[in-house]
Protein backbone atom coordinates (compact mmCIF):
# COMPACT_ATOMS: atom_id res chain seq x y z
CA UNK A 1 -168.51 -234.59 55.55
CA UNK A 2 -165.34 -235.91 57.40
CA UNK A 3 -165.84 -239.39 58.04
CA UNK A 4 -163.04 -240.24 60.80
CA UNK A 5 -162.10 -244.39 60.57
CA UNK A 6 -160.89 -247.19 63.12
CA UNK A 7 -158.45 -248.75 60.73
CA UNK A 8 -158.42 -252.01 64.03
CA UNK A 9 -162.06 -252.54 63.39
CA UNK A 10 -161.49 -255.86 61.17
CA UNK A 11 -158.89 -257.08 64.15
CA UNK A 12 -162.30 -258.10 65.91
CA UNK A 13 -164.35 -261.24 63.93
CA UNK A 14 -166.09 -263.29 66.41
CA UNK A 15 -166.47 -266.76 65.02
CA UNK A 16 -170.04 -266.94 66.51
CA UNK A 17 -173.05 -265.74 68.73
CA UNK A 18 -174.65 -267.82 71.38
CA UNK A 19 -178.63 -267.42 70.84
CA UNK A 20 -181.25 -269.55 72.53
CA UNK A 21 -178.54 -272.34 73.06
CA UNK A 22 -177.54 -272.31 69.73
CA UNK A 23 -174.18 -271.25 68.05
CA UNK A 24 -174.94 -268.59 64.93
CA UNK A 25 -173.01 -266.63 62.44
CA UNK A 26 -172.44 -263.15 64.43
CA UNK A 27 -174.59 -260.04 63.31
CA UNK A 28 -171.51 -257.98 64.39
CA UNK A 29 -169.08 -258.58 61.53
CA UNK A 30 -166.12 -256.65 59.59
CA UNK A 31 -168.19 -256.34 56.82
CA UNK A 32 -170.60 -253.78 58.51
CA UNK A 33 -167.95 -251.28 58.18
CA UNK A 34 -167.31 -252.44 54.38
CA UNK A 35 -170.92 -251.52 53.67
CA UNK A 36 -171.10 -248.60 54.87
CA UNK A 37 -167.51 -247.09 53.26
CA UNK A 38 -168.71 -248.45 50.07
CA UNK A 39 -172.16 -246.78 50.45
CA UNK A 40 -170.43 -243.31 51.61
CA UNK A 41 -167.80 -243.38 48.38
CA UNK A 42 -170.54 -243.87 45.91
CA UNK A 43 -172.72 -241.56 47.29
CA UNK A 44 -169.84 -238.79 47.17
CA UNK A 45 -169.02 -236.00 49.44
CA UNK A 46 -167.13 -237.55 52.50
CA UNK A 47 -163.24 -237.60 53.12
CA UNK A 48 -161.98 -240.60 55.28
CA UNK A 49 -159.04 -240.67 57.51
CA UNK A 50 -157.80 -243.19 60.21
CA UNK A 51 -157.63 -242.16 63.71
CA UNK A 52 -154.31 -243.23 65.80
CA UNK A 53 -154.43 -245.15 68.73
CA UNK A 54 -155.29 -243.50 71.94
CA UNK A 55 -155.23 -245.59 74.67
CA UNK A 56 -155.55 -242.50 77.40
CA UNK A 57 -159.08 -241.34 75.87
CA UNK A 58 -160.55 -244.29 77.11
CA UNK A 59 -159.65 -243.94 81.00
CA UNK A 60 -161.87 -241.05 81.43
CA UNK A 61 -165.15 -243.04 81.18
CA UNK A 62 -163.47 -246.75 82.10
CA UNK A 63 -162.17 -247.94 85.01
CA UNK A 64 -158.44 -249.16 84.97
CA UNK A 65 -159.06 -252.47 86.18
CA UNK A 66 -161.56 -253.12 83.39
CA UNK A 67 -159.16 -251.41 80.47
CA UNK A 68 -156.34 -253.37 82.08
CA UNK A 69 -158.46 -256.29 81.84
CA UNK A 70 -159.54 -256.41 78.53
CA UNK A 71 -155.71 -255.53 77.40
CA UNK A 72 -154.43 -258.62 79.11
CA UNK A 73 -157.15 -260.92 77.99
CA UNK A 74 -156.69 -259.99 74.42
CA UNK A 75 -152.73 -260.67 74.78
CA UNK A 76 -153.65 -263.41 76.49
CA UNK A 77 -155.89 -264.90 73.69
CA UNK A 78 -153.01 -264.22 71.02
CA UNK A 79 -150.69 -266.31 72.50
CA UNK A 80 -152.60 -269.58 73.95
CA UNK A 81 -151.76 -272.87 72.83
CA UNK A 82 -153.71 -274.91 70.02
CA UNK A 83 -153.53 -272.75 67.19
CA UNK A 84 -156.57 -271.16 65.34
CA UNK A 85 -159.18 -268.31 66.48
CA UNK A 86 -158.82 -268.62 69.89
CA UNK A 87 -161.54 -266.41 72.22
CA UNK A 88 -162.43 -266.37 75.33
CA UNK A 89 -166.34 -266.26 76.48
CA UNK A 90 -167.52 -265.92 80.00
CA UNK A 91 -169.09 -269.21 81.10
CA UNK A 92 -170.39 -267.87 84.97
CA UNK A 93 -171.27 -264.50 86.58
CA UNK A 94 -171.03 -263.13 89.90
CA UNK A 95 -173.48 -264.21 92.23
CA UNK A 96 -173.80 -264.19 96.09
CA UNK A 97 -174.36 -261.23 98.35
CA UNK A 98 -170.30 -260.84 98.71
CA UNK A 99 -168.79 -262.09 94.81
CA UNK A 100 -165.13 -262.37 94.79
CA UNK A 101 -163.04 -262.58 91.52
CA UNK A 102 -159.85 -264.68 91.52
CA UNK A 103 -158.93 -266.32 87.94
CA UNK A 104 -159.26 -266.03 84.36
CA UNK A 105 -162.76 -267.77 84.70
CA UNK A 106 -164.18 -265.44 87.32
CA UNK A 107 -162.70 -262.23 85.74
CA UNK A 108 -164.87 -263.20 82.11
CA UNK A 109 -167.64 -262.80 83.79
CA UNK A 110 -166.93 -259.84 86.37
CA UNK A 111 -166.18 -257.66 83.50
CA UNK A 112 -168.99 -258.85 80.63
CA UNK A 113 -172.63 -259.07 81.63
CA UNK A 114 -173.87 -261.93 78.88
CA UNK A 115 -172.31 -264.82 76.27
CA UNK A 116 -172.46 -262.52 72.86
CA UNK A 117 -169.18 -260.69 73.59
CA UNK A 118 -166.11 -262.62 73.14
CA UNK A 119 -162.29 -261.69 73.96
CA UNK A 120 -160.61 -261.92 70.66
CA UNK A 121 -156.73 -261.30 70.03
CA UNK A 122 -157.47 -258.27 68.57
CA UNK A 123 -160.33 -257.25 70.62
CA UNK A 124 -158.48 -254.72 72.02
CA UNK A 125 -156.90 -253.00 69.73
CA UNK A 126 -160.25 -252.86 67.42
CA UNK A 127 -162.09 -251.53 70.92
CA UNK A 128 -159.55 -248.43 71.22
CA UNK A 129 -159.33 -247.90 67.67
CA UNK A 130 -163.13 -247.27 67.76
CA UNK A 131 -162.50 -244.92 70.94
CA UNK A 132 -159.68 -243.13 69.28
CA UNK A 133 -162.05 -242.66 66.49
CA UNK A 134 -164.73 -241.05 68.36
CA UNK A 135 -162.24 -238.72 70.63
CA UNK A 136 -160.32 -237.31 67.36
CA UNK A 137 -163.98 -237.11 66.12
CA UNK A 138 -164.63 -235.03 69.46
CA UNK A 139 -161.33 -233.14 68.92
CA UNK A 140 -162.62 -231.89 65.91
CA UNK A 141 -165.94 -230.28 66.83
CA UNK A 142 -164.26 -229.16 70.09
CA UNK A 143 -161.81 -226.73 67.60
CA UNK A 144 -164.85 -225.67 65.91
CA UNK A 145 -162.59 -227.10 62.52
CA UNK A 146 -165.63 -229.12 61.57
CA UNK A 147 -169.57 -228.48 62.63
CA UNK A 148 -170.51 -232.54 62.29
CA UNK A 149 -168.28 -235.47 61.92
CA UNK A 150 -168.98 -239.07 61.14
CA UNK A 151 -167.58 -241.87 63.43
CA UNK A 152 -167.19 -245.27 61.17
CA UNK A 153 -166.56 -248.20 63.52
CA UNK A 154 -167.52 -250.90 64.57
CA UNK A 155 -167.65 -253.16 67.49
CA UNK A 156 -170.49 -250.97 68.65
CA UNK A 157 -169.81 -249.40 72.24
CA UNK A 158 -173.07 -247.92 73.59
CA UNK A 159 -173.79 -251.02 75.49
CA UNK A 160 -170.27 -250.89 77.24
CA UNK A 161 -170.50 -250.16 80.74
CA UNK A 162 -167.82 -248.32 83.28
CA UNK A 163 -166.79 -251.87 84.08
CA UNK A 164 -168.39 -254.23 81.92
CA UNK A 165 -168.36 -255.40 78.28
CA UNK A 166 -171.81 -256.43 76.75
CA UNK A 167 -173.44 -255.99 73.52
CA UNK A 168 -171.01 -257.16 71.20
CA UNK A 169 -169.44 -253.48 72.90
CA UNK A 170 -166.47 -252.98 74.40
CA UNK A 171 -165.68 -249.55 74.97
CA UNK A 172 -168.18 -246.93 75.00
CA UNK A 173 -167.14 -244.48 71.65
CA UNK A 174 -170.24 -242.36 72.19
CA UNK A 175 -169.23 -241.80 75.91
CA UNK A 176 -165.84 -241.04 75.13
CA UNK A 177 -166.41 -238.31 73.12
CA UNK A 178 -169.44 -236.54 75.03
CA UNK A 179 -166.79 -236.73 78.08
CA UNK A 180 -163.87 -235.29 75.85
CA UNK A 181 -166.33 -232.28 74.65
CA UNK A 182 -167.83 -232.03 78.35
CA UNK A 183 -164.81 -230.17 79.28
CA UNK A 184 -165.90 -227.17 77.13
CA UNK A 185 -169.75 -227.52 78.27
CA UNK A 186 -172.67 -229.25 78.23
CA UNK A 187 -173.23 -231.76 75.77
CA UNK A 188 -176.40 -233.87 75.37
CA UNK A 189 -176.11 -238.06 73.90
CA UNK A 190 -179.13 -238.68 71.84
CA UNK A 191 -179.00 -242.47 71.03
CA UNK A 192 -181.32 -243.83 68.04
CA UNK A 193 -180.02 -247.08 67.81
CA UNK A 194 -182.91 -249.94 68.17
CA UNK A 195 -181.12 -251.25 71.51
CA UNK A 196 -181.04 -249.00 74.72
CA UNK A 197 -177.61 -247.48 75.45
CA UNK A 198 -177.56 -248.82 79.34
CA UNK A 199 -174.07 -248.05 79.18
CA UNK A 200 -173.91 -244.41 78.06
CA UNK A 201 -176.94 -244.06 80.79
CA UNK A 202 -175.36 -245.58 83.27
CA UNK A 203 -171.83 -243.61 82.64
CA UNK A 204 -173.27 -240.18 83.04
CA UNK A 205 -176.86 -241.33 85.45
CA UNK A 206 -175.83 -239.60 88.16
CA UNK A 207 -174.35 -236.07 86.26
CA UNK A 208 -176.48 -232.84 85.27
CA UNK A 209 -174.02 -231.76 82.81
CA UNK A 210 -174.31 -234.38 80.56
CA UNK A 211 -178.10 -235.40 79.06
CA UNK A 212 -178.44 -238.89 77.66
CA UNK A 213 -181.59 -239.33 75.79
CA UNK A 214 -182.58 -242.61 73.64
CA UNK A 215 -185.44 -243.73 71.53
CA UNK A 216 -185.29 -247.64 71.29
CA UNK A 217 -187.43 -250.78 71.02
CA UNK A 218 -189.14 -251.59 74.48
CA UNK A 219 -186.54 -253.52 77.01
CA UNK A 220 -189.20 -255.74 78.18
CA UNK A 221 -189.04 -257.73 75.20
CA UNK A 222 -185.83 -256.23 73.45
CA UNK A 223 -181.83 -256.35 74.64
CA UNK A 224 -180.50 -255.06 77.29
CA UNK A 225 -183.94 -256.52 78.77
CA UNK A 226 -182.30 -254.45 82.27
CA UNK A 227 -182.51 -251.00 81.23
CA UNK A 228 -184.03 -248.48 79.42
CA UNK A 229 -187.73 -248.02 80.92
CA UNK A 230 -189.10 -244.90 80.99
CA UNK A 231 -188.98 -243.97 84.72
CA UNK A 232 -185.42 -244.29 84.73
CA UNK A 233 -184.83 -240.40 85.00
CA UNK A 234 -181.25 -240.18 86.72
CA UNK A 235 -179.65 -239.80 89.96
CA UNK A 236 -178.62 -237.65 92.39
CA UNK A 237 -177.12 -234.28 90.53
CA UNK A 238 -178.09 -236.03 87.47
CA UNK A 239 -181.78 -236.36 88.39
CA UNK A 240 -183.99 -235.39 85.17
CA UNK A 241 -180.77 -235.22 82.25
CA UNK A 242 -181.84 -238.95 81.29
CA UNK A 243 -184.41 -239.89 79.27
CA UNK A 244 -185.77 -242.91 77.83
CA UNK A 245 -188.73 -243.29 75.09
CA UNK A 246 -189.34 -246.68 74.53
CA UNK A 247 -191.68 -248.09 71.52
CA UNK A 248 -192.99 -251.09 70.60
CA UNK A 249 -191.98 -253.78 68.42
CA UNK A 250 -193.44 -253.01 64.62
CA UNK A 251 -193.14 -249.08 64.86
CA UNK A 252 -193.10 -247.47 61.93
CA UNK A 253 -192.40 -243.90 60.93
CA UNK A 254 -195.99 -242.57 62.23
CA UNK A 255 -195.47 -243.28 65.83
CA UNK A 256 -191.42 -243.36 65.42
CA UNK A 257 -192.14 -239.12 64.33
CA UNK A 258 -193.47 -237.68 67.80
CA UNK A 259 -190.72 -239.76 69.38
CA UNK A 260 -188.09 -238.15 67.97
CA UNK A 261 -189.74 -234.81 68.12
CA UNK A 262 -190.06 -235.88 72.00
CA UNK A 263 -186.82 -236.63 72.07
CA UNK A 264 -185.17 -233.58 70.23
CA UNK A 265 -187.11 -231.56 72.26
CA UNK A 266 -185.98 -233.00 75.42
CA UNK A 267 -182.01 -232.10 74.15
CA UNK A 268 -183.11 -228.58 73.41
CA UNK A 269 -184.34 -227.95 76.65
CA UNK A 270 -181.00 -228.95 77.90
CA UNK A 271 -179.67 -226.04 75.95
CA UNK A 272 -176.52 -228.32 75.45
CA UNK A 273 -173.19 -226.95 73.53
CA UNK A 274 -172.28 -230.32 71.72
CA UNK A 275 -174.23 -233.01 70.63
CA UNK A 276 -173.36 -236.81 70.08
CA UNK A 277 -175.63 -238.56 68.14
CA UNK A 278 -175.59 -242.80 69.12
CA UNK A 279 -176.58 -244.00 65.22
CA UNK A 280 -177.92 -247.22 64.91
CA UNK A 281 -179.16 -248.51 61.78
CA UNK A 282 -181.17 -251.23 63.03
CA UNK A 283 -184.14 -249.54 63.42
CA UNK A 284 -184.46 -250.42 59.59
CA UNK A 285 -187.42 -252.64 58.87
CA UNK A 286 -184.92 -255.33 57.66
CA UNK A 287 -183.13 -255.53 60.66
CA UNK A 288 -182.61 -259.21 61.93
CA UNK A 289 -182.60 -258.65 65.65
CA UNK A 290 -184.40 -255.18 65.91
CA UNK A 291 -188.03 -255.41 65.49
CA UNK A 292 -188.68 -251.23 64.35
CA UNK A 293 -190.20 -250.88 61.07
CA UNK A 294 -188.06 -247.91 59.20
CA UNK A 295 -187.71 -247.77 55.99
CA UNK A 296 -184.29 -246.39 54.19
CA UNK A 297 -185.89 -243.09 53.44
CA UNK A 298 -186.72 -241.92 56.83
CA UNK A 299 -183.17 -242.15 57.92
CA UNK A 300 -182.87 -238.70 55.77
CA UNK A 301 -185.29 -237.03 57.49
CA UNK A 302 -183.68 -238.04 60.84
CA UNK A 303 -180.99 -236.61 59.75
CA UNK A 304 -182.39 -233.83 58.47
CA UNK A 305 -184.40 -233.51 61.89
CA UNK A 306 -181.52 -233.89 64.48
CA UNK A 307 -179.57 -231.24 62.13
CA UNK A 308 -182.43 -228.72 63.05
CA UNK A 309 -181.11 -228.72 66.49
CA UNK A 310 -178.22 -226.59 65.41
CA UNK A 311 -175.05 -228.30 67.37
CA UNK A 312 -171.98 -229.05 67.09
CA UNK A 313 -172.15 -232.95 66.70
CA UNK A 314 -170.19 -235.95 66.72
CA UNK A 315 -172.24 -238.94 65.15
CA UNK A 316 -170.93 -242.02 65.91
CA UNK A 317 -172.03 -245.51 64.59
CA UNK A 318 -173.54 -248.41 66.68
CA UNK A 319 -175.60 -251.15 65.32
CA UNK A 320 -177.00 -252.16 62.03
CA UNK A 321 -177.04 -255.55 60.66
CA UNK A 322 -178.46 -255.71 57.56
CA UNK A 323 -176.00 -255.62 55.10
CA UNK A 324 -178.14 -254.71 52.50
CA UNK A 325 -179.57 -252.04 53.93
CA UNK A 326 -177.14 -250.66 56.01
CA UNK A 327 -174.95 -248.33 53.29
CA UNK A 328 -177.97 -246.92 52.34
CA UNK A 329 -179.16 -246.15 55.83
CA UNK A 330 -176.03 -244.42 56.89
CA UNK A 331 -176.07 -242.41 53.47
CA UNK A 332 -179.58 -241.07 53.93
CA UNK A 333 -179.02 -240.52 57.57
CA UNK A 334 -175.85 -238.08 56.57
CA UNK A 335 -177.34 -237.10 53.65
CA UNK A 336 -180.19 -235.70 55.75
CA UNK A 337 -177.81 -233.44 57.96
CA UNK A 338 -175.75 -232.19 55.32
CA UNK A 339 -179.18 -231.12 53.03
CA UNK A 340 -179.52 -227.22 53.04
């Protein structure tokens, strides 16, 4: 399988998390993508290339102000005074029935939406490395040159809103490609990641020719706490393409099974032409912050399961933080749609 890489990724290394008042290591480290490449090259079978920087992919599902935004604050973090790591978190949101943003202060927290994603020096560039990633990924499948390709990336994006950053996600890879393959038709997002994709959702909620569908840990005790209930059906044109299937904490593969198959179902329905396939890896049952109960095997039959659909996909990687398990995850996963 063609594995397509964000050679930026390791520009992005947040020196921390905020959790519960607390400073701790970040789950969302360089070393994600390390365990998975490592994984992929002893398991055999993949070819790896870089993608090249693509800043225009990204305006299609951002808007300006926001790209321009996070391009400035970056720059803006490389050169400030005092040496070291420098980042830049937002300390206060918008609040008031008429919020108005003037200052670096104000604009943290008009374009991010909570305290676990930092602007970094090279936040940007590892953001739109991850985007480039997923459109040459999209470019691909569009030709027809390749019938599934792997996205390897990280910071994560499916939490990225039009507008906001959130989620340790900046720009919203899965998006960008499901836009970039819209041209030729419909194309459905199926996100299995243990965290709802609210921004993917919200990108597309009010569209009919673009299905989002997601299988995650309930939001009323899991992040993005906001979205990802199951009435939340879509809007407007886009009234019925969304779909949410939330479980509860401890689910194993028994009830995790007529999820999916709930899921799946849902996307061939939609009779889509292209799918994109959200991956998140911690749904493993040694996730730290997910709560699902997966073991490393059933990531093959996922695989194996989302390959019966029969599309043209682009599968692109979001979360996963257990280092240990997370190679092996991603193998079995890929392993499962390339099994004959």
């Amino acid at each position: 399988m063609r594995v397509i890489l964000n050679s930026r990724h390791a520009d992005h290394a947040a020196p921390g998390e905020f959790e519960a008042g607390a400073v701790i290591p970040c789950h969302e480290a360089p070393g994600r993508c390390g365990a998975i490449r490592g994984a992929l090259e002893a398991a055999g079978g993949f070819t790896f290339e870089d993608a090249a920087q693509n800043e225009g992919c990204v305006a299609a599902v951002h808007h300006p102000a926001y790209v321009a935004y996070l391009r400035g604050a970056s720059a803006e973090a490389r050169h400030a005074k005092g040496g070291g790591l420098n980042s830049f978190w937002p300390t206060v949101f918008p609040f008031g029935p008429n919020p108005r943003a003037r200052g670096a202060h104000a604009l943290r927290g008009t374009y991010c939406f909570d305290v676990y994603t930092p602007i970094l020096p090279g936040t940007f560039g590892a953001a739109l490395g991850g985007a480039s990633a997923a459109f040459r990924a999209a470019e691909l499948v569009a030709a027809g040159a390749e019938k599934q390709v792997y996205v390897l990336t990280r910071p994560p994006g499916h939490h990225a809103e039009h507008d906001r950053c959130g989620g340790y996600c900046y720009f919203n890879n899965a998006a960008v490609a499901a836009q970039h393959l819209s041209r030729l038709g419909k194309v459905a997002v199926l996100d299995l990641d243990v965290h709802h994709g609210n921004g993917t959702q919200h990108i597309f909620y009010d569209r009919a020719d673009v299905l989002t569908v997601s299988v995650h840990g309930d939001p009323a005790g899991l992040y993005p706490f906001f979205s990802g209930f199951a009435d939340e059906t879509g809007t407007g044109a886009g009234l019925g393409a969304n779909v949410n299937v939330p479980l509860p904490p401890g689910t194993g593969p028994h009830e995790y099974r007529p999820a999916l198959a709930r899921a799946l179902d849902a996307v061939a329905r939609f009779r889509p032409e292209f799918l994109v396939l959200a991956f998140g890896a911690d749904t493993h049952e040694a996730d730290p912050i997910g709560g699902l109960k997966l073991p490393t095997g059933f990531f093959g039959e996922m695989g194996a399961a989302v390959r019966g659909l029969g599309l043209p996909t682009v599968i692109v990687q979001e979360g996963g933080y257990d280092l240990g398990a997370l190679g092996a995850s991603a193998v079995a996963l890929l392993g499962g749609f390339e099994a004959r």
